[in-house]
C-alpha atoms as a PDB file:
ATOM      1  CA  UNK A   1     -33.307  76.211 -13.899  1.00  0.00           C
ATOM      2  CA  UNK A   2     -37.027  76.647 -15.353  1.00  0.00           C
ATOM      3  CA  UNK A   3     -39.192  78.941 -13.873  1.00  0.00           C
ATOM      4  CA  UNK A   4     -42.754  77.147 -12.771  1.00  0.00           C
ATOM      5  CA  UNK A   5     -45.961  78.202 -14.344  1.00  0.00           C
ATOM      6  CA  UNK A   6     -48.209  80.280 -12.397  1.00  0.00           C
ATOM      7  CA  UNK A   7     -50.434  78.379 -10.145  1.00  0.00           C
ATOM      8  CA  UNK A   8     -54.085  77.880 -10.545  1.00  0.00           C
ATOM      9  CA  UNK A   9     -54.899  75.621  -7.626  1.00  0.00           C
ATOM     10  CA  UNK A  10     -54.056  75.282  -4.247  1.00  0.00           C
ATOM     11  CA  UNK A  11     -53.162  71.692  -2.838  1.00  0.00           C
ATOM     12  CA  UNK A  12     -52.296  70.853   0.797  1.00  0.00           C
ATOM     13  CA  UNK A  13     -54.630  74.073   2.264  1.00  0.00           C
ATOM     14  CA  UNK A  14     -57.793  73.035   3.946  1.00  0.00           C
ATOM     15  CA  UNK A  15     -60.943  74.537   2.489  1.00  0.00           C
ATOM     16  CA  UNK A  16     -60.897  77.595   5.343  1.00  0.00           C
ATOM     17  CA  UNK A  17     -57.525  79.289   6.812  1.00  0.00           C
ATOM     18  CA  UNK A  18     -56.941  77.403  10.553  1.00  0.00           C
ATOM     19  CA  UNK A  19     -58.444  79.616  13.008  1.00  0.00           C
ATOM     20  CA  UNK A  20     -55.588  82.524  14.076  1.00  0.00           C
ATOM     21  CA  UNK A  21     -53.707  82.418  10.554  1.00  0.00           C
ATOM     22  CA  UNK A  22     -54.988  85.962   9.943  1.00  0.00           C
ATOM     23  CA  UNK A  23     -53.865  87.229  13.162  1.00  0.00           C
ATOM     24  CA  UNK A  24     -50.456  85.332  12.574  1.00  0.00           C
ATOM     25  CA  UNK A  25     -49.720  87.308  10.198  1.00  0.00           C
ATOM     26  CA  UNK A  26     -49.721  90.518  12.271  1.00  0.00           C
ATOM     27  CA  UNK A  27     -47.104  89.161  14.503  1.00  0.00           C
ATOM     28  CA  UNK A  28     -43.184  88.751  14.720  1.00  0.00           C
ATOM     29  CA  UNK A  29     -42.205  85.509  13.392  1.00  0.00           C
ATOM     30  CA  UNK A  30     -40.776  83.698  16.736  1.00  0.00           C
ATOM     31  CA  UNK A  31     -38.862  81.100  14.301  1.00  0.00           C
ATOM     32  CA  UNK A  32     -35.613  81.590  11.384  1.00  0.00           C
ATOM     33  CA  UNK A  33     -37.511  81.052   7.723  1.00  0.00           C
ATOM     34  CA  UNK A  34     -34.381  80.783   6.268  1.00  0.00           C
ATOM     35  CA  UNK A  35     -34.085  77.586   8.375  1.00  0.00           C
ATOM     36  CA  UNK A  36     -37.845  76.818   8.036  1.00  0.00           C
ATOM     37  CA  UNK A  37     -37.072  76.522   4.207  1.00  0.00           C
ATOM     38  CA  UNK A  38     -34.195  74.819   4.670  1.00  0.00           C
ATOM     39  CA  UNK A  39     -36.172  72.151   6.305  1.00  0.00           C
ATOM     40  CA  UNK A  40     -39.097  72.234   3.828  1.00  0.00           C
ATOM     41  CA  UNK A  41     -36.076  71.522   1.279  1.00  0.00           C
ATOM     42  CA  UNK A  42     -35.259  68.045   2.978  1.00  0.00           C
ATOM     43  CA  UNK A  43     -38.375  66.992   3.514  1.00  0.00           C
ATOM     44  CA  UNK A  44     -39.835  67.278  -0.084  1.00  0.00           C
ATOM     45  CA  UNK A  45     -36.478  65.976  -1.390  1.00  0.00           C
ATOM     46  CA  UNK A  46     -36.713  62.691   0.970  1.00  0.00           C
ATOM     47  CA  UNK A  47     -40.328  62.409   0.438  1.00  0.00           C
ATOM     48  CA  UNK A  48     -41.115  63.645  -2.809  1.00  0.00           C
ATOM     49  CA  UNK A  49     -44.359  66.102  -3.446  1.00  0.00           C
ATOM     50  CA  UNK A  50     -47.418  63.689  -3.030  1.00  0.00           C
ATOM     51  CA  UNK A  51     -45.977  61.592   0.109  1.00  0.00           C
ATOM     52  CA  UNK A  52     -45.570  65.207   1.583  1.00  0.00           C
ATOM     53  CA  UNK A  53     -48.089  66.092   4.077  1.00  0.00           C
ATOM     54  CA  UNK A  54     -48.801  69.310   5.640  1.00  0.00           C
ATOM     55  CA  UNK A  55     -47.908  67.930   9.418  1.00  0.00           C
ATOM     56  CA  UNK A  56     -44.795  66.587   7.628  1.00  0.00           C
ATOM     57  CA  UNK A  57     -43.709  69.868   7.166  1.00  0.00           C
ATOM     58  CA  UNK A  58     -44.872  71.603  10.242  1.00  0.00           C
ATOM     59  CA  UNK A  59     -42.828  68.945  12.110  1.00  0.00           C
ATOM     60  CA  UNK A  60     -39.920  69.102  10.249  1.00  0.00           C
ATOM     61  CA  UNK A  61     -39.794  72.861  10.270  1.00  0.00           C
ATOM     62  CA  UNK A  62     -40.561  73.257  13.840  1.00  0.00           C
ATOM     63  CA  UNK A  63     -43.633  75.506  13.048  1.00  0.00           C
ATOM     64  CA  UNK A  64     -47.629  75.141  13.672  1.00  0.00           C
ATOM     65  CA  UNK A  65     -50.115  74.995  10.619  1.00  0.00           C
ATOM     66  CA  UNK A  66     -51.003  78.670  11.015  1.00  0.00           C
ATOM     67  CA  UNK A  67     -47.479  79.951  10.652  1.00  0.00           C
ATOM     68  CA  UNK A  68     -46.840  77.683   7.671  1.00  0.00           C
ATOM     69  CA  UNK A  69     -49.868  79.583   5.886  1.00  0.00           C
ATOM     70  CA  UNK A  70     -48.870  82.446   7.215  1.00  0.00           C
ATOM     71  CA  UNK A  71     -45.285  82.985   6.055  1.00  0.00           C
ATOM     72  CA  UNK A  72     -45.365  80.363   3.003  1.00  0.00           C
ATOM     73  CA  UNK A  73     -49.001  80.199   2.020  1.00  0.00           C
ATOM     74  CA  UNK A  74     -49.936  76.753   1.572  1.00  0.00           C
ATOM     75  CA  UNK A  75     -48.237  73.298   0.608  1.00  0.00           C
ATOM     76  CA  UNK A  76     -48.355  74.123  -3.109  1.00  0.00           C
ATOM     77  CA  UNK A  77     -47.134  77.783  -2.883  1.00  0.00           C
ATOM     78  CA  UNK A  78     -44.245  76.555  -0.608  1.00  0.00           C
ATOM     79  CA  UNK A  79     -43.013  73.773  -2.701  1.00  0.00           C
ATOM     80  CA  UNK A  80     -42.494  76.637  -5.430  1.00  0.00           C
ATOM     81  CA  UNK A  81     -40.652  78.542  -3.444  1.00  0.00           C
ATOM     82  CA  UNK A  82     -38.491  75.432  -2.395  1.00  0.00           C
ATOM     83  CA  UNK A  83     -37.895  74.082  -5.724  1.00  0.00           C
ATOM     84  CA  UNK A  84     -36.691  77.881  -6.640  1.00  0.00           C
ATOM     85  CA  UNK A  85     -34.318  77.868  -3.804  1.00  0.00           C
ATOM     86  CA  UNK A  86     -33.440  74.149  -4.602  1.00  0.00           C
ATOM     87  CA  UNK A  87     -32.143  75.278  -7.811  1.00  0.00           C
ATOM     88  CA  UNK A  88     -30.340  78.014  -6.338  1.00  0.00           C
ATOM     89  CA  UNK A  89     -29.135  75.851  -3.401  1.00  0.00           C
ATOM     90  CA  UNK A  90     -27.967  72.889  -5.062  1.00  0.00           C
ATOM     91  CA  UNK A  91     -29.043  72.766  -8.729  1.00  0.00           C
ATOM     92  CA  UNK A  92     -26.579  75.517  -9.803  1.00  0.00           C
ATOM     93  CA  UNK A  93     -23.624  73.245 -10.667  1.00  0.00           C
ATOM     94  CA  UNK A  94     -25.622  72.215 -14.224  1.00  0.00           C
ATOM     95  CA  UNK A  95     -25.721  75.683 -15.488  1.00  0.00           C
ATOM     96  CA  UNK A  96     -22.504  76.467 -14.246  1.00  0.00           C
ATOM     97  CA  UNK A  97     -20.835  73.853 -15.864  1.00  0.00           C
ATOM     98  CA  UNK A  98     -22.198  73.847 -19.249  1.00  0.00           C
ATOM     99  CA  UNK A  99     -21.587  78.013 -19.139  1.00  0.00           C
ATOM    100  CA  UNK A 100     -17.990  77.597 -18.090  1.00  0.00           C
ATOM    101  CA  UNK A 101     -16.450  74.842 -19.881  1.00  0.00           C
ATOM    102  CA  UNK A 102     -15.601  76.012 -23.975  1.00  0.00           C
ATOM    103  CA  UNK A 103     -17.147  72.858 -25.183  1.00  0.00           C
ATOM    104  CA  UNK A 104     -20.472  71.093 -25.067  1.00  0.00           C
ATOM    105  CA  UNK A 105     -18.658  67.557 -23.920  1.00  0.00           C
ATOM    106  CA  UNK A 106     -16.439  69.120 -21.211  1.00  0.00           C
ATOM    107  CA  UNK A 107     -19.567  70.859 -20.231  1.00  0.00           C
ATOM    108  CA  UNK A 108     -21.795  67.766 -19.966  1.00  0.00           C
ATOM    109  CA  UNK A 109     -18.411  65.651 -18.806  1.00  0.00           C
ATOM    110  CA  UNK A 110     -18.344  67.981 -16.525  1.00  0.00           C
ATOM    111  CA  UNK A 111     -22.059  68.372 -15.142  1.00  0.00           C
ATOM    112  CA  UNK A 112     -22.616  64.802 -14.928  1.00  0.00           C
ATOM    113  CA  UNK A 113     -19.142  64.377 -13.163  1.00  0.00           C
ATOM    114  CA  UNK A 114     -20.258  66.802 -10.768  1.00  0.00           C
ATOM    115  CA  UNK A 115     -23.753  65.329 -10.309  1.00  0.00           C
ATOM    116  CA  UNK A 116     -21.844  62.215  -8.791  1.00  0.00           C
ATOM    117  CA  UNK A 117     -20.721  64.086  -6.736  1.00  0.00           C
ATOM    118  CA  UNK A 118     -23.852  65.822  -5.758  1.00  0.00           C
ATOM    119  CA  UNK A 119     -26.589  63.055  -5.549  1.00  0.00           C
ATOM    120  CA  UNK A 120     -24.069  60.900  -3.383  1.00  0.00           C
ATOM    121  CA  UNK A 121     -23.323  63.922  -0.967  1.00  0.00           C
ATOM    122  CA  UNK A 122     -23.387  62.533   2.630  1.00  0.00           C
ATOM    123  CA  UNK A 123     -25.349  64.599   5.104  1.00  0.00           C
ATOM    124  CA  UNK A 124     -28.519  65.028   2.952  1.00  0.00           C
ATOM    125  CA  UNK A 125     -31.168  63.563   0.760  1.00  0.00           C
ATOM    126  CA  UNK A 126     -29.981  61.587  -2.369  1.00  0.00           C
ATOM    127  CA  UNK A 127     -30.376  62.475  -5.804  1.00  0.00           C
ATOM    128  CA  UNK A 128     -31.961  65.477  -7.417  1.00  0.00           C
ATOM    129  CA  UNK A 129     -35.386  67.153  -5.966  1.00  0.00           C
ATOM    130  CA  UNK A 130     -36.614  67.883  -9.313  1.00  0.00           C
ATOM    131  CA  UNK A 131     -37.019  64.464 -10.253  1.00  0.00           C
ATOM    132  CA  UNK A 132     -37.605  62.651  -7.113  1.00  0.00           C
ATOM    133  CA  UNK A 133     -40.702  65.136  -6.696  1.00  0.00           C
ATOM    134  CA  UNK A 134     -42.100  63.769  -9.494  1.00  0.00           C
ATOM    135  CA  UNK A 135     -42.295  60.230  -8.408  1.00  0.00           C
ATOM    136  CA  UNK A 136     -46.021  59.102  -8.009  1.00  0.00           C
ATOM    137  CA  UNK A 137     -47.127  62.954  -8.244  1.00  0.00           C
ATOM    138  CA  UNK A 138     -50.808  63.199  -8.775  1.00  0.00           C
ATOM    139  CA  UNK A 139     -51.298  66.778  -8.299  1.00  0.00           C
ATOM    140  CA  UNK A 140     -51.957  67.940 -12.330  1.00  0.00           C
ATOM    141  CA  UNK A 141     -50.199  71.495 -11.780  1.00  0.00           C
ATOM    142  CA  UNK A 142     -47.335  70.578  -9.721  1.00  0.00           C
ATOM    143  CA  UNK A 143     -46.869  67.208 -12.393  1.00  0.00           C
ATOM    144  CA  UNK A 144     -46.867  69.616 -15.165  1.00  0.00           C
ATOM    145  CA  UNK A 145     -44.418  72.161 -13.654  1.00  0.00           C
ATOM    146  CA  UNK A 146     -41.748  69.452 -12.759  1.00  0.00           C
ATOM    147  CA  UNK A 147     -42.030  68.138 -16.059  1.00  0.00           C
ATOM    148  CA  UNK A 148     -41.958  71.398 -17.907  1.00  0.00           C
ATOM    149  CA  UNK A 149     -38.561  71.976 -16.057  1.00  0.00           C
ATOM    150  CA  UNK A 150     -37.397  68.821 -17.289  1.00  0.00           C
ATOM    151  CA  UNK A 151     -38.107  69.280 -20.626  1.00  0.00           C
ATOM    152  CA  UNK A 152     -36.712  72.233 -20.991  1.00  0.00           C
ATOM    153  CA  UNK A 153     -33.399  71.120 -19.318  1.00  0.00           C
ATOM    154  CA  UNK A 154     -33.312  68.489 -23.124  1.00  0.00           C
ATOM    155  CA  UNK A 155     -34.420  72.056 -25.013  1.00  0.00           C
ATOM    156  CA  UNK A 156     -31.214  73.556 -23.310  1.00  0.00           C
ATOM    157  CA  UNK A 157     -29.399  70.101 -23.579  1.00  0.00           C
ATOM    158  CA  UNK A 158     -30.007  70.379 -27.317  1.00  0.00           C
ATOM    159  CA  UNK A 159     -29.207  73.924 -27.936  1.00  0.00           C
ATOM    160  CA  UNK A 160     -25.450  73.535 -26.257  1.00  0.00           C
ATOM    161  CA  UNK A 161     -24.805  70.491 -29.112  1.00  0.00           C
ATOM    162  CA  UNK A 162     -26.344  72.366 -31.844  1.00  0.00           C
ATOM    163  CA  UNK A 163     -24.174  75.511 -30.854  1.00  0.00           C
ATOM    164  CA  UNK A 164     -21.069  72.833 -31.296  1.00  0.00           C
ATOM    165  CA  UNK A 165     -22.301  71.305 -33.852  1.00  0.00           C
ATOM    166  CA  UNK A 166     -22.535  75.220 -35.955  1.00  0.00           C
ATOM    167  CA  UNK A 167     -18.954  75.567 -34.397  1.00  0.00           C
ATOM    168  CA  UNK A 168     -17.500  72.243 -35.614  1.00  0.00           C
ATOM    169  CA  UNK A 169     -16.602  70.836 -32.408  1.00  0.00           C
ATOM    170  CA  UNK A 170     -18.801  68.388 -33.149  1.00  0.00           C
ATOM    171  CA  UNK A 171     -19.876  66.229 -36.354  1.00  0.00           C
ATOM    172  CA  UNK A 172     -22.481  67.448 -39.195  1.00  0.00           C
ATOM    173  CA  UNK A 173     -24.613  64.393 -38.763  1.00  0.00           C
ATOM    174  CA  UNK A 174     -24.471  64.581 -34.832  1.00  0.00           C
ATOM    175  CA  UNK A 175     -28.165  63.952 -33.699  1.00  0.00           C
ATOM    176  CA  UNK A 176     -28.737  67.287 -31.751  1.00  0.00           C
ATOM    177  CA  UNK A 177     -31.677  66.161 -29.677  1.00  0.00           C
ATOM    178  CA  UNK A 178     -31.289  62.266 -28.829  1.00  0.00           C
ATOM    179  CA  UNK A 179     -28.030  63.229 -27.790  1.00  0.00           C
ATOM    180  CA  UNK A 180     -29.385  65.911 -25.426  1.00  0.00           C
ATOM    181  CA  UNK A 181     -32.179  63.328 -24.289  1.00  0.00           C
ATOM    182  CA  UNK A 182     -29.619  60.696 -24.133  1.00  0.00           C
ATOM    183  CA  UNK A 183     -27.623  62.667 -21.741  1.00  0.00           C
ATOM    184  CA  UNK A 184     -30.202  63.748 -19.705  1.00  0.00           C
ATOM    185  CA  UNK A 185     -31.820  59.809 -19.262  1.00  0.00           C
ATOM    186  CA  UNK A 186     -28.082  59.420 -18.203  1.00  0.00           C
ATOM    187  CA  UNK A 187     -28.652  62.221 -15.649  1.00  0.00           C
ATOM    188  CA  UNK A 188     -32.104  61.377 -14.572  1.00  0.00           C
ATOM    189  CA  UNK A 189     -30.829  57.725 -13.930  1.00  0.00           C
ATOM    190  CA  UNK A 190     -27.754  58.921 -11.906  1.00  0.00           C
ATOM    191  CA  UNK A 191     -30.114  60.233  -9.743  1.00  0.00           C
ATOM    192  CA  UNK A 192     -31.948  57.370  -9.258  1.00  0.00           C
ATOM    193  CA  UNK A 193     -28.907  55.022  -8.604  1.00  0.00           C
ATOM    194  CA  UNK A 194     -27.991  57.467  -5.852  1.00  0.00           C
ATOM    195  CA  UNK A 195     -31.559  56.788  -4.177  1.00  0.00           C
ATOM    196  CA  UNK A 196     -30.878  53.330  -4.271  1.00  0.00           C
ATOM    197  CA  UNK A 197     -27.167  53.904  -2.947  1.00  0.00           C
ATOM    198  CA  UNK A 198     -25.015  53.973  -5.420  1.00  0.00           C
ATOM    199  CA  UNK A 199     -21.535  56.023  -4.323  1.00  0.00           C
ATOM    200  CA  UNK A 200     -20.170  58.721  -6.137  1.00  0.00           C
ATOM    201  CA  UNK A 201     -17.585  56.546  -7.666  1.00  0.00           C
ATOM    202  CA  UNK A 202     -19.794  54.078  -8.887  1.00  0.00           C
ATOM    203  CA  UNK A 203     -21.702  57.274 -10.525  1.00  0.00           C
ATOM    204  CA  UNK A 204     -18.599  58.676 -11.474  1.00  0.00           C
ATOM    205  CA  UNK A 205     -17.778  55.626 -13.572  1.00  0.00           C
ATOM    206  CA  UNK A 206     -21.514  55.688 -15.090  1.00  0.00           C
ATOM    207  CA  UNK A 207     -20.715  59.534 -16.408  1.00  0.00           C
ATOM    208  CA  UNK A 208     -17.286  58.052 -17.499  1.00  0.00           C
ATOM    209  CA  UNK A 209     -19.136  55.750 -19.686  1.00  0.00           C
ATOM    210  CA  UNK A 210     -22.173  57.646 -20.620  1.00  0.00           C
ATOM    211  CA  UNK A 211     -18.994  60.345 -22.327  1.00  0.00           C
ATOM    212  CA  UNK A 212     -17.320  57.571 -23.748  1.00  0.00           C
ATOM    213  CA  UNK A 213     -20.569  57.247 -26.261  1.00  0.00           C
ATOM    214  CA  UNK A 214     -20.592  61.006 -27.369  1.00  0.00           C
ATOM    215  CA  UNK A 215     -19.583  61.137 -31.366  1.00  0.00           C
ATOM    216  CA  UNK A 216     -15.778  62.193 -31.669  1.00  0.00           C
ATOM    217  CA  UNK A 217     -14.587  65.356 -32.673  1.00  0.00           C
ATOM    218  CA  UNK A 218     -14.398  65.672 -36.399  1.00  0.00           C
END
């Protein structure tokens, strides 16, 4: 939901392009990079970023080194492009929830409801990429991008309450910001609890709870 900041160092990319990456280029791709991606997808949200390696990928993908470069540049340049389709892929609900519903707590009743949902999915990695990424992350750029999208999740977070707040949905005195930080921790710990292998109906029953603490309607 945050766009990354633009990159200033490559991670992942040996010091000189493999041998034949140039001349890759000039060729057909013999493989689907819709797939490719798709693959790149699962592997950093099992892994995470750091745990991540290059032959990771290539295995996963089904490519060689060269065509990775090639069509995705290196590691760094391809985990943007897979947290961008992440969002798009399976991050969506979020925005979609909180644009949809005519109140802030349907909205966030709502998102985290759905998150249960989500991070629980069978078939594919738990949780939420975003976050898991960012688990033992020692790359500076790619720590600072994942948390800049975080953060500005709360700065969203916090501008749906205040816009109830103005509308009287919710109380005067209703703390704008801890509730939007509250509510993500919430979030961020949902996804957790689906790592370790919690269903959605035990998550389901977290959101339930998490709601029941929002301030009443005045």
């Amino acid at each position: 939901m945050v766009a990354n900041p633009a990159a200033q160092r490559r991670e992942g990319r040996p010091s000189e392009q493999p041998a034949g990456a140039a001349r890759q280029r000039g060729r057909p791709r013999s493989f689907d990079r819709e797939e490719a991606l798709r693959q790149a997808i699962w592997t950093f949200w099992e892994r995470g970023y750091e745990a991540t390696s290059v032959s990771d990928l290539t295995r996963a993908m089904g490519i060689s080194p060269p065509s990775l470069y090639a069509a995705f540049g290196d590691k760094r340049t391809l985990f943007e492009e897979v947290l961008t389709e992440y969002v798009e892929r399976y991050g969506a609900f979020g925005t979609r929830a909180l644009d949809e519903e005519p109140t802030a707590r349907a909205g966030f009743g709502r998102l985290l409801r759905e998150a249960a949902a989500e991070f629980a999915a069978p078939g594919r990695p738990h949780g939420c990429l975003v976050i898991h990424a960012a688990t033992n992350c020692t790359t500076p750029e790619v720590e600072e991008a994942l948390r800049e999208r975080r953060n500005a999740n709360i700065a969203d977070f916090a501008s749906r309450i205040r816009a109830d707040i103005a509308s009287r949905n919710l109380p005067e005195d209703c703390d704008a910001a801890a509730l939007a930080r509250y509510t993500a921790a919430v979030f961020q710990g949902m996804s957790q609890q689906a790592r370790d292998g919690a269903s959605q109906e035990e998550l389901e029953r977290v959101a339930d709870l998490a709601m029941a603490a929002w301030p009443p309607a005045p």
